[in-house]
C-alpha atoms as a PDB file:
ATOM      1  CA  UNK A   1     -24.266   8.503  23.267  1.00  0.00           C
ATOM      2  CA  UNK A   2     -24.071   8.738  19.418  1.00  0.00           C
ATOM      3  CA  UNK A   3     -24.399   5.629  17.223  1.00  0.00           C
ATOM      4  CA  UNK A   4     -21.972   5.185  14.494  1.00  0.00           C
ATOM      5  CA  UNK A   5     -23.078   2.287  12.067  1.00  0.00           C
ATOM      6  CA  UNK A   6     -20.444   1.254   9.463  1.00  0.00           C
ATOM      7  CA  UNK A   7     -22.495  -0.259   6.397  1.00  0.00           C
ATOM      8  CA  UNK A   8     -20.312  -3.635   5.447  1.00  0.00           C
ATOM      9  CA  UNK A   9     -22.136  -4.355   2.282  1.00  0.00           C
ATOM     10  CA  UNK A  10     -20.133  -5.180  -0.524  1.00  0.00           C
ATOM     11  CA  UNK A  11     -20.139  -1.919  -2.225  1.00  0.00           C
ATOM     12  CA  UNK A  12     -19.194   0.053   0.814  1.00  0.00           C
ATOM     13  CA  UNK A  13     -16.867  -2.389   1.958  1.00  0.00           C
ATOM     14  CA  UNK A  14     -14.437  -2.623  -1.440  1.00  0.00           C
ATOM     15  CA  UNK A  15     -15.017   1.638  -1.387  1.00  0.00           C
ATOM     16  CA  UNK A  16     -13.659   1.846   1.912  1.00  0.00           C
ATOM     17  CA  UNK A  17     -15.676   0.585   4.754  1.00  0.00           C
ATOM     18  CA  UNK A  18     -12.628  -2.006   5.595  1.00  0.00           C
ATOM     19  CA  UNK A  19     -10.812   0.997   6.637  1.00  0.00           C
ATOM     20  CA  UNK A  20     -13.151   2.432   8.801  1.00  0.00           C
ATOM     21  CA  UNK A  21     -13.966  -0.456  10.563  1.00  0.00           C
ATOM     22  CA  UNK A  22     -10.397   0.089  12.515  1.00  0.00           C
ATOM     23  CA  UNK A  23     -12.431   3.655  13.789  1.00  0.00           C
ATOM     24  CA  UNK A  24     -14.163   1.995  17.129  1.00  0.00           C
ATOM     25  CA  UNK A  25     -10.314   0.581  17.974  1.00  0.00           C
ATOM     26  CA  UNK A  26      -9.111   4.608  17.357  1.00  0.00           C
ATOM     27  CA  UNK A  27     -11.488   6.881  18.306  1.00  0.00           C
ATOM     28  CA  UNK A  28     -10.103  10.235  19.643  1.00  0.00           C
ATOM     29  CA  UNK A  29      -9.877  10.841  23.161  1.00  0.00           C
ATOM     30  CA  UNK A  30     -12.933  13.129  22.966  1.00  0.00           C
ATOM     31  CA  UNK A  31     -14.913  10.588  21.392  1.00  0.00           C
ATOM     32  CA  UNK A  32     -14.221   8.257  23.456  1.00  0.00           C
ATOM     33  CA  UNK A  33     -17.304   6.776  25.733  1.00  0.00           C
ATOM     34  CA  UNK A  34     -19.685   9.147  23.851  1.00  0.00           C
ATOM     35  CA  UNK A  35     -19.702   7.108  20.147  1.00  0.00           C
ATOM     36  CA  UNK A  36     -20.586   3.229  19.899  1.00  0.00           C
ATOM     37  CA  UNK A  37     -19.656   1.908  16.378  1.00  0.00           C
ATOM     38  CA  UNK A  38     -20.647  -0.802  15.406  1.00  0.00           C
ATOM     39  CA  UNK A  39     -20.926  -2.515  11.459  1.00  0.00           C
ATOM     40  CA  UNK A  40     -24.004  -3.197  10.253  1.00  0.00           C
ATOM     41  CA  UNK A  41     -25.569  -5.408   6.664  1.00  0.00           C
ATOM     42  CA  UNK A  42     -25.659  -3.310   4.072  1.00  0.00           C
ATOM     43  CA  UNK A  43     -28.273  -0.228   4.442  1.00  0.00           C
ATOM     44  CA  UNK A  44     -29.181  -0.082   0.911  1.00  0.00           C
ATOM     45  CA  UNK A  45     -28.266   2.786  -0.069  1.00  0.00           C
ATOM     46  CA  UNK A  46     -26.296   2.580  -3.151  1.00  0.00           C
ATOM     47  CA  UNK A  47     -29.053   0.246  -5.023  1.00  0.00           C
ATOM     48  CA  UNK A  48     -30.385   3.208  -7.189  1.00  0.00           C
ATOM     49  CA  UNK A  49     -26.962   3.295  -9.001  1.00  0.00           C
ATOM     50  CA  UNK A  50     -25.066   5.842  -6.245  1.00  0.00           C
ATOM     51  CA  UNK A  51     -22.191   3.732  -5.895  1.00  0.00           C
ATOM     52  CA  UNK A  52     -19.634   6.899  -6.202  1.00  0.00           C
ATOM     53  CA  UNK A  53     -21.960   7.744  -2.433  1.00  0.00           C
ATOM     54  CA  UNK A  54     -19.975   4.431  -0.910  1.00  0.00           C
ATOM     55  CA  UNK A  55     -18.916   3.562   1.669  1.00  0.00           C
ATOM     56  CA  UNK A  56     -22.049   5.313   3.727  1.00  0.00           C
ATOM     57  CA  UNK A  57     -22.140   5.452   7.647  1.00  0.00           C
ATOM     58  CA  UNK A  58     -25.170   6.480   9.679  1.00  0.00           C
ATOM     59  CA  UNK A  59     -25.041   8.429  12.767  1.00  0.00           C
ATOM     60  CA  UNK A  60     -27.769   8.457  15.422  1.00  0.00           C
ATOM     61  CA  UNK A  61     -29.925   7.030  11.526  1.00  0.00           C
ATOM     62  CA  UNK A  62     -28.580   9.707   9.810  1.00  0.00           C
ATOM     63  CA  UNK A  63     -26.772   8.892   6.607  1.00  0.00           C
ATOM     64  CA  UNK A  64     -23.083  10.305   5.548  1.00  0.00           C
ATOM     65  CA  UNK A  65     -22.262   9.142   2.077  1.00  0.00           C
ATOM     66  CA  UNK A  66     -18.313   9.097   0.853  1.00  0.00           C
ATOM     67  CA  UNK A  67     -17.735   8.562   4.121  1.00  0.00           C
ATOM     68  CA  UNK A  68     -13.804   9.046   5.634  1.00  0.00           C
ATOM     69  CA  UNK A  69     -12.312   8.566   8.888  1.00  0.00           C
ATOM     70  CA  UNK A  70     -12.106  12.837   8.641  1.00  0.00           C
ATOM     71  CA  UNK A  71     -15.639  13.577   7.599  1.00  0.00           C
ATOM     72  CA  UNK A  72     -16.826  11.007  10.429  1.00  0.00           C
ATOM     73  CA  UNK A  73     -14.704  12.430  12.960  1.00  0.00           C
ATOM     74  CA  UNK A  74     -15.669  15.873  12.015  1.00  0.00           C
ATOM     75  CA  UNK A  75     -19.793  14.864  11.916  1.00  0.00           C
ATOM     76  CA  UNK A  76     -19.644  13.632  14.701  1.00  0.00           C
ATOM     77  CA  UNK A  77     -17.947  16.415  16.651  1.00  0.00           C
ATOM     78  CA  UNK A  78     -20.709  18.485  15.577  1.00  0.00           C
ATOM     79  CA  UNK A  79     -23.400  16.345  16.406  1.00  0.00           C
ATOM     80  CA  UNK A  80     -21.875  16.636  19.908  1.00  0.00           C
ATOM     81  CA  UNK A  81     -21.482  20.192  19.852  1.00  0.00           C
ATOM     82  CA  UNK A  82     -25.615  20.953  18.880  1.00  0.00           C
ATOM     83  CA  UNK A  83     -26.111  18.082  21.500  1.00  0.00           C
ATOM     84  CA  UNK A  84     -24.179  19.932  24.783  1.00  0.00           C
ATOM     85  CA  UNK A  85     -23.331  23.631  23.460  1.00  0.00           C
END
């Protein structure tokens, strides 16, 4: 099972982590009992000054930056795809 973590700092949170909090309610059908989403306290990412990466997700620890509801769905598809060929 992949793990989908949905950074709620403020940063990510006013770029667009409010919206994908709605993603564990709306997961696809072939998502569905393979992703666990959960929010998480900010990751720190953007402290460096890379607030135009906001809002960032992590997968499995592995950070997508800008992320959308599209480029999570689509990440995480392929995740599953290297995982079961």
């Amino acid at each position: 099972m992949l793990h989908l973590q949905i950074c709620q700092g403020t940063t990510c949170y006013v770029m667009g982590a409010a919206q994908l909090a709605s993603l564990a309610a709306q997961l696809p059908e072939d998502l569905r009992g393979r992703v666990r989403v959960t929010g998480c306290r900010c990751l720190g990412l953007c402290r460096d000054g890379a607030f135009g990466g906001a809002p960032y997700v992590t997968i499995d620890g592995e950070v997508l930056a800008a992320a959308t509801i599209d480029s999570i769905l689509a990440a995480l598809r392929a995740r599953l795809q290297e995982a079961h060929p």
